[in-house]
PDB file of N, CA and C in Angstrom:
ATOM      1  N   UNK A   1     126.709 148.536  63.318  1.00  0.00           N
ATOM      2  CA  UNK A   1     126.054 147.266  63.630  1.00  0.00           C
ATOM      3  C   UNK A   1     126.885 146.128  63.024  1.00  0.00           C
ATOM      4  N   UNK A   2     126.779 145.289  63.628  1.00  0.00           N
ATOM      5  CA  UNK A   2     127.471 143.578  63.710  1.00  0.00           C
ATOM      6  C   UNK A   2     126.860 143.267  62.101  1.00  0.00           C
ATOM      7  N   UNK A   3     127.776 143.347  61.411  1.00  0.00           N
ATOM      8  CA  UNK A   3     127.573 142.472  59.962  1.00  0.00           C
ATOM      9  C   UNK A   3     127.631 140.688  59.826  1.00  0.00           C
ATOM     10  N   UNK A   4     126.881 140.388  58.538  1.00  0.00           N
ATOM     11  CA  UNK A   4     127.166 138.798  57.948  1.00  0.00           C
ATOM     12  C   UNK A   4     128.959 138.748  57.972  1.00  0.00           C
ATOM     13  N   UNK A   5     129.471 139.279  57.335  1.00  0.00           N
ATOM     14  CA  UNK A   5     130.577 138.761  57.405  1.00  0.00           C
ATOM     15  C   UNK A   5     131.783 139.219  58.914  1.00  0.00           C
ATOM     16  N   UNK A   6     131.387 140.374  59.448  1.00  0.00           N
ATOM     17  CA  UNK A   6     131.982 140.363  60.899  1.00  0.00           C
ATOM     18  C   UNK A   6     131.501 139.010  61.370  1.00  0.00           C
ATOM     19  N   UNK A   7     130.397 138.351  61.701  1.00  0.00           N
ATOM     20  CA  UNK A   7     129.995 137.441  62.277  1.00  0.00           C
ATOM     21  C   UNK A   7     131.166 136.098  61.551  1.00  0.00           C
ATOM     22  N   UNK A   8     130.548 135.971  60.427  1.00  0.00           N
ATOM     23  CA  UNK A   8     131.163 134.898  59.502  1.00  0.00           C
ATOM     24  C   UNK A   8     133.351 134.720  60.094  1.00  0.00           C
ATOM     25  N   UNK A   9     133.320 135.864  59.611  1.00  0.00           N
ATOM     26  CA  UNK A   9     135.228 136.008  59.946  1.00  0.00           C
ATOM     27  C   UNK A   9     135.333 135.441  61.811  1.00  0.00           C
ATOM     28  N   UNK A  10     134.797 136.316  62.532  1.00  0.00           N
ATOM     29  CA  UNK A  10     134.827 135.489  63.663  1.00  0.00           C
ATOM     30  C   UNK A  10     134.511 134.286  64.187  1.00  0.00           C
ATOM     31  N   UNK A  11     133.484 133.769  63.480  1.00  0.00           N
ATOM     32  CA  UNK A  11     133.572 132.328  64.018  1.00  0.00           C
ATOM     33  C   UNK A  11     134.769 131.450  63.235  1.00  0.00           C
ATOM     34  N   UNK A  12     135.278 131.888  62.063  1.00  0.00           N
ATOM     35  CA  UNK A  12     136.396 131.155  61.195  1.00  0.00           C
ATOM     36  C   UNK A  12     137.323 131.157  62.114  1.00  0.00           C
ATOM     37  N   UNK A  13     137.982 132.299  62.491  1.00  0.00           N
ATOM     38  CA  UNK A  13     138.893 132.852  63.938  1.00  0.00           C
ATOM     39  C   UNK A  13     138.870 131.575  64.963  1.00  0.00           C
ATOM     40  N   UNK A  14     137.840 131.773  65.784  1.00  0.00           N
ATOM     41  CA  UNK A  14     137.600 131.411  66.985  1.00  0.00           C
ATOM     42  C   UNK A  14     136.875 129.415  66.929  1.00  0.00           C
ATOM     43  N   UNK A  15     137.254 129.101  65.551  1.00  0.00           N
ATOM     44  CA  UNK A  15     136.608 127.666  65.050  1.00  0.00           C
ATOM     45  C   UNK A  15     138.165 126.757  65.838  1.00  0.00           C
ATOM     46  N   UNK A  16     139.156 126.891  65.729  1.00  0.00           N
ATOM     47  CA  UNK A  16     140.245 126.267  66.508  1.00  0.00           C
ATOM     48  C   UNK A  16     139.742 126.075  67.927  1.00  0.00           C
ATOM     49  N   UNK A  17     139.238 127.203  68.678  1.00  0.00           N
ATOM     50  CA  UNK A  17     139.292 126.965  69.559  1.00  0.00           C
ATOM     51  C   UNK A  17     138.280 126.465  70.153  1.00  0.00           C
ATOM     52  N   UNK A  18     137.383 126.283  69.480  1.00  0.00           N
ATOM     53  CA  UNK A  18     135.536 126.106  69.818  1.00  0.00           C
ATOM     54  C   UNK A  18     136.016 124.688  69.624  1.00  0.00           C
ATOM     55  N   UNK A  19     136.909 124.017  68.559  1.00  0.00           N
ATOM     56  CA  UNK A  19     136.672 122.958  68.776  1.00  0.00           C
ATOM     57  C   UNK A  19     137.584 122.136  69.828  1.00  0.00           C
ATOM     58  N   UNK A  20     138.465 122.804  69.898  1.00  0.00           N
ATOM     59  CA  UNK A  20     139.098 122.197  70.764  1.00  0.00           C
ATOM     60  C   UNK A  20     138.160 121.884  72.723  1.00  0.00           C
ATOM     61  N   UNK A  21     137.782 123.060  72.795  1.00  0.00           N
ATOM     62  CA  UNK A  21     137.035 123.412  74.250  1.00  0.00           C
ATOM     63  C   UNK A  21     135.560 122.804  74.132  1.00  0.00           C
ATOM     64  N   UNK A  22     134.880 123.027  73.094  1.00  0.00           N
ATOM     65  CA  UNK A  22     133.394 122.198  73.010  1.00  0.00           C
ATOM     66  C   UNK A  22     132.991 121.224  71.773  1.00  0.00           C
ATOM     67  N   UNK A  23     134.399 120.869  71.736  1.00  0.00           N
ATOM     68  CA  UNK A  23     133.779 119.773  70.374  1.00  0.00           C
ATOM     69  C   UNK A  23     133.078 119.837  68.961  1.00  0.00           C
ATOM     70  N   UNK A  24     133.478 121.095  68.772  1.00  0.00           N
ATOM     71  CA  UNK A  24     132.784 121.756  67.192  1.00  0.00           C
ATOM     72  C   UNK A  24     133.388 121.279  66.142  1.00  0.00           C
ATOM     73  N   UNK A  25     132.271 120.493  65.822  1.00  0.00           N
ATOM     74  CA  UNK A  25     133.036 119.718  64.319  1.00  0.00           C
ATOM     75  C   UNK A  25     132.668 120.833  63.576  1.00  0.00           C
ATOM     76  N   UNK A  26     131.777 121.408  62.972  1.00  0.00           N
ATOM     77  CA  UNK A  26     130.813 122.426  62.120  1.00  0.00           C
ATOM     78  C   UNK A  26     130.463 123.577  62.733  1.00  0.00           C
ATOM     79  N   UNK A  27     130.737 124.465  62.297  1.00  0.00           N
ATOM     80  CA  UNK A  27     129.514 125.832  62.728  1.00  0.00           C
ATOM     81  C   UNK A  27     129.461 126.633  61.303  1.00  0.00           C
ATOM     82  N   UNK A  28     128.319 127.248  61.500  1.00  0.00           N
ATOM     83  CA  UNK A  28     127.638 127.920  60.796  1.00  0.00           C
ATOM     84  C   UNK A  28     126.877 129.201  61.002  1.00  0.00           C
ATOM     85  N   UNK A  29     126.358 130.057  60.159  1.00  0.00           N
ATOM     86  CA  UNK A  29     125.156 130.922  60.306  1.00  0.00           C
ATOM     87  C   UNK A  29     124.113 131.019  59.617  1.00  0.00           C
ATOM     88  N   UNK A  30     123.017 131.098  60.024  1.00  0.00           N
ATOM     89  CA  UNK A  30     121.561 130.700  59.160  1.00  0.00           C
ATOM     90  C   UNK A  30     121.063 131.952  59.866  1.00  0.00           C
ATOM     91  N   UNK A  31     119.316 132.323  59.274  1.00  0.00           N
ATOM     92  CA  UNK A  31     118.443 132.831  59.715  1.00  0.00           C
ATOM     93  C   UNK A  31     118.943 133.775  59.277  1.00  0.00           C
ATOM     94  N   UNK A  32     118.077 135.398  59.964  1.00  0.00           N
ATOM     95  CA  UNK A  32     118.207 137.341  59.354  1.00  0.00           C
ATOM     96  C   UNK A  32     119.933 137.420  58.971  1.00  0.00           C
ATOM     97  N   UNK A  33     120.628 137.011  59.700  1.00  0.00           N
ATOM     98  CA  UNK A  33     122.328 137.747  59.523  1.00  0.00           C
ATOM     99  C   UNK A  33     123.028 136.911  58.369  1.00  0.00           C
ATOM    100  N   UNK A  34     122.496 135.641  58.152  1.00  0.00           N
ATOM    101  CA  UNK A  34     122.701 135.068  57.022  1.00  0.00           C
ATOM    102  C   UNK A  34     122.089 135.315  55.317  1.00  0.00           C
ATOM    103  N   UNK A  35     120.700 135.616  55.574  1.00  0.00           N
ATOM    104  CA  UNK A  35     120.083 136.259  54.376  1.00  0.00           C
ATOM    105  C   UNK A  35     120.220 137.858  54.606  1.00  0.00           C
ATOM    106  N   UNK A  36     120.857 138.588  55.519  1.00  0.00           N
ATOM    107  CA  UNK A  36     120.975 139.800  55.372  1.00  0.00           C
ATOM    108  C   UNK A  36     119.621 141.063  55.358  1.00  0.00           C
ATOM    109  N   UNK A  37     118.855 140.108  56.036  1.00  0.00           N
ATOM    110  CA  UNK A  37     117.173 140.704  56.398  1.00  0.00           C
ATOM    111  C   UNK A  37     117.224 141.247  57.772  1.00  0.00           C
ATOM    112  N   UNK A  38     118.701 140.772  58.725  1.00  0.00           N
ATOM    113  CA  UNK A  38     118.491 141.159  60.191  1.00  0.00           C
ATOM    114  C   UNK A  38     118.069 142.975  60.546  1.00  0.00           C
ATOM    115  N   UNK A  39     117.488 142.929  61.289  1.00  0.00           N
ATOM    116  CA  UNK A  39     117.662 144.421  62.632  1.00  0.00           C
ATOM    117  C   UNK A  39     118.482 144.384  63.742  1.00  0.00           C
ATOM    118  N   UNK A  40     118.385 145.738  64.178  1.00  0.00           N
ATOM    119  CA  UNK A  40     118.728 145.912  65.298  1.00  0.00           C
ATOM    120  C   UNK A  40     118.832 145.236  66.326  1.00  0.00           C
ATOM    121  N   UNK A  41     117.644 144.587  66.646  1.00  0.00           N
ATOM    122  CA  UNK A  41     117.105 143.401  67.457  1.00  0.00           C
ATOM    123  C   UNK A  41     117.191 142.067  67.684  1.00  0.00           C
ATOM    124  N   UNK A  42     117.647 141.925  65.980  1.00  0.00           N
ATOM    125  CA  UNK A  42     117.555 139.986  65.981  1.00  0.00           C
ATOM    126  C   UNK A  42     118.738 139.632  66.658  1.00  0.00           C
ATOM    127  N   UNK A  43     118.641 137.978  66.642  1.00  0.00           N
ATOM    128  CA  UNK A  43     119.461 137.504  67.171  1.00  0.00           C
ATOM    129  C   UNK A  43     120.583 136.958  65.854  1.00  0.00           C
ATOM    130  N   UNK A  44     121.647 136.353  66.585  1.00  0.00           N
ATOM    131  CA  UNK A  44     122.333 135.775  65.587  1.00  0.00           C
ATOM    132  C   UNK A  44     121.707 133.987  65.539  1.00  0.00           C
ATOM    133  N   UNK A  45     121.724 133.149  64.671  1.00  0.00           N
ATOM    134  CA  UNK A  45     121.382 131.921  64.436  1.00  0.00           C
ATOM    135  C   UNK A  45     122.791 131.261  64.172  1.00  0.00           C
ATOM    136  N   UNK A  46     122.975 130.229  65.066  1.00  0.00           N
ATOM    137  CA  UNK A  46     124.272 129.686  64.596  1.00  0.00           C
ATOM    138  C   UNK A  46     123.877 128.314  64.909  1.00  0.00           C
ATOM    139  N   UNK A  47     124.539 126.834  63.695  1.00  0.00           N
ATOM    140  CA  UNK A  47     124.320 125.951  63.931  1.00  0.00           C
ATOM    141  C   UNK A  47     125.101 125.434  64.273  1.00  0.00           C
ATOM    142  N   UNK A  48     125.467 124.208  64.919  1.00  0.00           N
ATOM    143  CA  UNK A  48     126.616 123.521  65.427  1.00  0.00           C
ATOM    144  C   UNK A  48     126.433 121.580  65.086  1.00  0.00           C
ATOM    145  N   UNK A  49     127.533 121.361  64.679  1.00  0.00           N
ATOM    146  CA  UNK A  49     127.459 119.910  64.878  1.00  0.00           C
ATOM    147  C   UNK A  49     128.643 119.889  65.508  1.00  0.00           C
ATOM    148  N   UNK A  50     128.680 118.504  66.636  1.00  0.00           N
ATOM    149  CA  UNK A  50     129.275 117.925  67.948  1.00  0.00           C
ATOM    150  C   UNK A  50     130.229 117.027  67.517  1.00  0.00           C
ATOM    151  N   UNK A  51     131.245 116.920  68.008  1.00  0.00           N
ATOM    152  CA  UNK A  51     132.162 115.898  68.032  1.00  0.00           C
ATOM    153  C   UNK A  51     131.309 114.410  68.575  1.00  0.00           C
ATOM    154  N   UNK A  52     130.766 114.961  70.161  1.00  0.00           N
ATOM    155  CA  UNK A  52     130.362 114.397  70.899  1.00  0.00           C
ATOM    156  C   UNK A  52     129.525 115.115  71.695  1.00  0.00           C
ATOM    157  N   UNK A  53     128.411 114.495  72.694  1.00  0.00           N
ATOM    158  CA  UNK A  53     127.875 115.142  73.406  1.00  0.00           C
ATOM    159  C   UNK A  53     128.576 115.821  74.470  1.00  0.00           C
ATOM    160  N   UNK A  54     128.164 117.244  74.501  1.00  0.00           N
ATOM    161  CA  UNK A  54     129.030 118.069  75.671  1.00  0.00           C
ATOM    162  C   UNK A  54     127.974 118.435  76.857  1.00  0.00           C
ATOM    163  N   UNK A  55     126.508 118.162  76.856  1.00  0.00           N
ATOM    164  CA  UNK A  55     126.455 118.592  78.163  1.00  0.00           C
ATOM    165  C   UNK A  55     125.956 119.823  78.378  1.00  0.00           C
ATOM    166  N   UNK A  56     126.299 119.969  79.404  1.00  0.00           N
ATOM    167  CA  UNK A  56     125.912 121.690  79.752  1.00  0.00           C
ATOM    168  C   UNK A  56     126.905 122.544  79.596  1.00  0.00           C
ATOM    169  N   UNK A  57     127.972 121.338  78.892  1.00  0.00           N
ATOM    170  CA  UNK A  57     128.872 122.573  78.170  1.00  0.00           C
ATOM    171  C   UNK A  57     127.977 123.541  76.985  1.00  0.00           C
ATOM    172  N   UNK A  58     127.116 122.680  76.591  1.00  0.00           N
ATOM    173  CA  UNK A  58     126.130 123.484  75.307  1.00  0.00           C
ATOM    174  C   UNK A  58     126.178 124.638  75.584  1.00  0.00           C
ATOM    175  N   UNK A  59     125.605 125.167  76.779  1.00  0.00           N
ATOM    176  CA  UNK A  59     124.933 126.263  77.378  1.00  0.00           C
ATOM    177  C   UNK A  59     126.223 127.587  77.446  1.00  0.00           C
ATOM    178  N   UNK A  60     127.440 126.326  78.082  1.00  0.00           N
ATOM    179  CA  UNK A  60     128.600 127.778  78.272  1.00  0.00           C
ATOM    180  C   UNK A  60     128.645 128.297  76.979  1.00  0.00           C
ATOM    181  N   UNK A  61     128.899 126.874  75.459  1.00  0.00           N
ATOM    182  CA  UNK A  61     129.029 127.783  74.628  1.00  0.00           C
ATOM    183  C   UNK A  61     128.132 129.086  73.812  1.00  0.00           C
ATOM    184  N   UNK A  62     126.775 128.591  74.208  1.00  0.00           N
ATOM    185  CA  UNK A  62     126.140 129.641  73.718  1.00  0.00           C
ATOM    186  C   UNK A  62     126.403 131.224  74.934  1.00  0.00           C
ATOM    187  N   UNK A  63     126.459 131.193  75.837  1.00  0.00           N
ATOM    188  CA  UNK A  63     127.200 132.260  76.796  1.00  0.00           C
ATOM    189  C   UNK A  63     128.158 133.031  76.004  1.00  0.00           C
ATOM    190  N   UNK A  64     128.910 131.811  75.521  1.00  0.00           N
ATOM    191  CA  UNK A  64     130.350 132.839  75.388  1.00  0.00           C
ATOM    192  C   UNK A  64     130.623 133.387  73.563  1.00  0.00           C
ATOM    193  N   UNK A  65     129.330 132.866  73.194  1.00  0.00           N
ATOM    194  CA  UNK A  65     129.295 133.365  71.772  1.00  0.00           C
ATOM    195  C   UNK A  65     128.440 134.771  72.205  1.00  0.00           C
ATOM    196  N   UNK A  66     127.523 135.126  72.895  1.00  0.00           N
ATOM    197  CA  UNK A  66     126.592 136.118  72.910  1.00  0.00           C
ATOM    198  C   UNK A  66     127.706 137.194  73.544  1.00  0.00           C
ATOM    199  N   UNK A  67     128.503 136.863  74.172  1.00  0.00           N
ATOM    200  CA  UNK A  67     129.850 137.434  74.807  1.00  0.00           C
ATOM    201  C   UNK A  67     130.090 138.395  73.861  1.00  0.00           C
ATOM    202  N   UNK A  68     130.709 137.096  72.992  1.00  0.00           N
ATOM    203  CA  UNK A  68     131.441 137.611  72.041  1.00  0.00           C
ATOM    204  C   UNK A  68     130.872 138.567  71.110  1.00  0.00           C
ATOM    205  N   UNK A  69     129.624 138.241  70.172  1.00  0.00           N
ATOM    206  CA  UNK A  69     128.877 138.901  69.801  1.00  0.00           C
ATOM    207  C   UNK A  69     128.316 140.243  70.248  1.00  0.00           C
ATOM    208  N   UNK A  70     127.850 140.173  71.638  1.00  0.00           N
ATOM    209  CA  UNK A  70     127.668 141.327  72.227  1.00  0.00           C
ATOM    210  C   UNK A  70     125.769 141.261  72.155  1.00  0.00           C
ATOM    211  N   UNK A  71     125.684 140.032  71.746  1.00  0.00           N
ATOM    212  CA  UNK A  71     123.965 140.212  71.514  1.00  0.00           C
ATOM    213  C   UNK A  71     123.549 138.712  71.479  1.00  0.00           C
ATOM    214  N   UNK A  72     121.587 138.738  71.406  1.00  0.00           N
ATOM    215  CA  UNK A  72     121.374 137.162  72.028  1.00  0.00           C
ATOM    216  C   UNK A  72     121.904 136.322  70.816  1.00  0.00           C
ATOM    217  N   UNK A  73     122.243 134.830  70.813  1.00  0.00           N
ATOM    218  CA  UNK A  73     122.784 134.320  70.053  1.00  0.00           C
ATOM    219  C   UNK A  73     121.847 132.645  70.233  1.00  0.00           C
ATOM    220  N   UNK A  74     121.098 132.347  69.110  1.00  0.00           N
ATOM    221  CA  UNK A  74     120.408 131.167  69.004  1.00  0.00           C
ATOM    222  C   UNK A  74     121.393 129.890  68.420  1.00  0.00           C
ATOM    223  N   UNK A  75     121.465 129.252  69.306  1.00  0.00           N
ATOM    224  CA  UNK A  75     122.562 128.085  69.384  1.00  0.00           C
ATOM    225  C   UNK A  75     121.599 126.692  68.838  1.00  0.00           C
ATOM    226  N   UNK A  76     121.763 126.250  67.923  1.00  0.00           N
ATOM    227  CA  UNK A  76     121.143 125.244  67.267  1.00  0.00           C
ATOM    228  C   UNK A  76     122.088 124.176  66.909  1.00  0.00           C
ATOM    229  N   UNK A  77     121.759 122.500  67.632  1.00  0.00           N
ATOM    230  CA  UNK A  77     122.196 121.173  66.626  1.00  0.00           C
ATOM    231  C   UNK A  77     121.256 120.778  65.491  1.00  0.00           C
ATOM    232  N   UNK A  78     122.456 120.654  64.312  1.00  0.00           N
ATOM    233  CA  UNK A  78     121.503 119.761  63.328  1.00  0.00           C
ATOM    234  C   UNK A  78     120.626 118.753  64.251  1.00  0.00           C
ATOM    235  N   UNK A  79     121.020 118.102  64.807  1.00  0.00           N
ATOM    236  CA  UNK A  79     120.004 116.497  65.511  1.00  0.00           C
ATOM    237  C   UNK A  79     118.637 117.270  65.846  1.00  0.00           C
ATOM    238  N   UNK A  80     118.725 118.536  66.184  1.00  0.00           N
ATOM    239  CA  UNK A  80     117.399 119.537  67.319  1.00  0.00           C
ATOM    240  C   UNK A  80     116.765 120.183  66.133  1.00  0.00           C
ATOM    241  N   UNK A  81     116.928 120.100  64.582  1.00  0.00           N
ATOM    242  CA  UNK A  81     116.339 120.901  64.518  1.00  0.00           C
ATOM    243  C   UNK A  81     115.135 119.812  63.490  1.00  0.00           C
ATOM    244  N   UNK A  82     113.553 120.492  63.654  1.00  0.00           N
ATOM    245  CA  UNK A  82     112.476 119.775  63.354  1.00  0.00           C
ATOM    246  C   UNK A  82     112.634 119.843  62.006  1.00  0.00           C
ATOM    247  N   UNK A  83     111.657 118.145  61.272  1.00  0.00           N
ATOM    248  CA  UNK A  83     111.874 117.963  59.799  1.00  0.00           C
ATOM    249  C   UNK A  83     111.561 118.910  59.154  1.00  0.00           C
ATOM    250  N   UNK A  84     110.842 119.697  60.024  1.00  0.00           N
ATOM    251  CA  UNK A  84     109.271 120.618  58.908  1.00  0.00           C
ATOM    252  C   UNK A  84     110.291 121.696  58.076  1.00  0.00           C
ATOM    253  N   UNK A  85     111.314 122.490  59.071  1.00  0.00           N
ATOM    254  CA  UNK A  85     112.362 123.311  58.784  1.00  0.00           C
ATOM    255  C   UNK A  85     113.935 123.099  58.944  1.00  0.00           C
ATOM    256  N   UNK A  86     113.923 121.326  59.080  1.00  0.00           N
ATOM    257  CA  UNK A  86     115.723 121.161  58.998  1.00  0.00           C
ATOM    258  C   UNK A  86     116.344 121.729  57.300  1.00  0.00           C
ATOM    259  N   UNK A  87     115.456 120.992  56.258  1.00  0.00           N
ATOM    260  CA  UNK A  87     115.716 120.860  54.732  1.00  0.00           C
ATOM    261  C   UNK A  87     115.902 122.946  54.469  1.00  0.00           C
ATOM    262  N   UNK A  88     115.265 123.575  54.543  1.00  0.00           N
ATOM    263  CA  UNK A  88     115.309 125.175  54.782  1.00  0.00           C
ATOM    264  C   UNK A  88     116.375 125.924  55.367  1.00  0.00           C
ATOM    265  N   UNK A  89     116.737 125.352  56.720  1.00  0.00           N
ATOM    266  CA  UNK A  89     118.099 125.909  57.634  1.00  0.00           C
ATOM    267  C   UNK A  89     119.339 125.338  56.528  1.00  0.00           C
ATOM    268  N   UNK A  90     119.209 124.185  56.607  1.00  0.00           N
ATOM    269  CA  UNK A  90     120.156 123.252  56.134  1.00  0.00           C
ATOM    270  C   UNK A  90     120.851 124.269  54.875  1.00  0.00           C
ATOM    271  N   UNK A  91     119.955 124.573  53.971  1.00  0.00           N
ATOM    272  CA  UNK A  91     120.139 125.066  52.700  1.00  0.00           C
ATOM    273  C   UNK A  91     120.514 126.932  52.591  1.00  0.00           C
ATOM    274  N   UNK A  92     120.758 127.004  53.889  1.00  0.00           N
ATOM    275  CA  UNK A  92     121.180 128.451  53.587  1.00  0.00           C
ATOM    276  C   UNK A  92     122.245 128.921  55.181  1.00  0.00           C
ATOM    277  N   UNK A  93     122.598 127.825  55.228  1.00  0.00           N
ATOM    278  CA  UNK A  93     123.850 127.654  56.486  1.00  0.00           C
ATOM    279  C   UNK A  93     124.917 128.133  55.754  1.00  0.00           C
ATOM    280  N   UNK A  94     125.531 129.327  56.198  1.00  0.00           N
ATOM    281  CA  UNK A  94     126.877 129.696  55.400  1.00  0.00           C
ATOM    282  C   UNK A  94     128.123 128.997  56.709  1.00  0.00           C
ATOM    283  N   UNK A  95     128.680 127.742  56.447  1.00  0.00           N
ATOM    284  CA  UNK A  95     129.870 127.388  57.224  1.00  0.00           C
ATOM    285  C   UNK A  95     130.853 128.230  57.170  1.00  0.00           C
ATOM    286  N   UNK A  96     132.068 127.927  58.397  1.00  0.00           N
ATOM    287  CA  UNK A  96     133.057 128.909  57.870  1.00  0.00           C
ATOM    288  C   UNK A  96     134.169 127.487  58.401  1.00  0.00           C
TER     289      UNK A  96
END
């Protein structure tokens, strides 16, 4: 099974090119694969901050991360995520 740090090393990898193609100033991982609570089942949680708005490029990139991953992949902007649980995500986002 897909580990925290398999995940972590690949997005470091593939951060050149994410930003170049969708404007990734930031990415990250939060949620089960970040605290190391995940299953079989979960998804991966990844956050993103934008250069700029991309659009429905959003969408390809979450496509081509689940690609990559091989499993569903929850694509989150800081701007999207609610006050109640931004301060919580925020604080346990491992960047790469």
């Amino acid at each position: 099974m897909i580990t925290k740090n398999d995940i972590l090393s690949k997005l470091k990898e593939l951060k050149p090119e994410l930003s170049r193609e969708y404007s990734v100033k930031e990415i990250g991982l939060f949620g089960s694969f970040s605290d190391e609570s995940y299953s079989e089942d979960s998804d991966i949680d990844i956050l993103v901050e934008l250069e700029k708005p991309i659009g429905w490029k959003y969408f390809s990139l979450e496509i081509y991360l689940e690609k990559i991953f091989g499993r569903k992949v929850d694509l989150v902007t800081k701007n999207a995520l609610k006050d109640q649980i931004k301060e919580n995500i925020l604080s346990q986002v491992n960047y790469v």
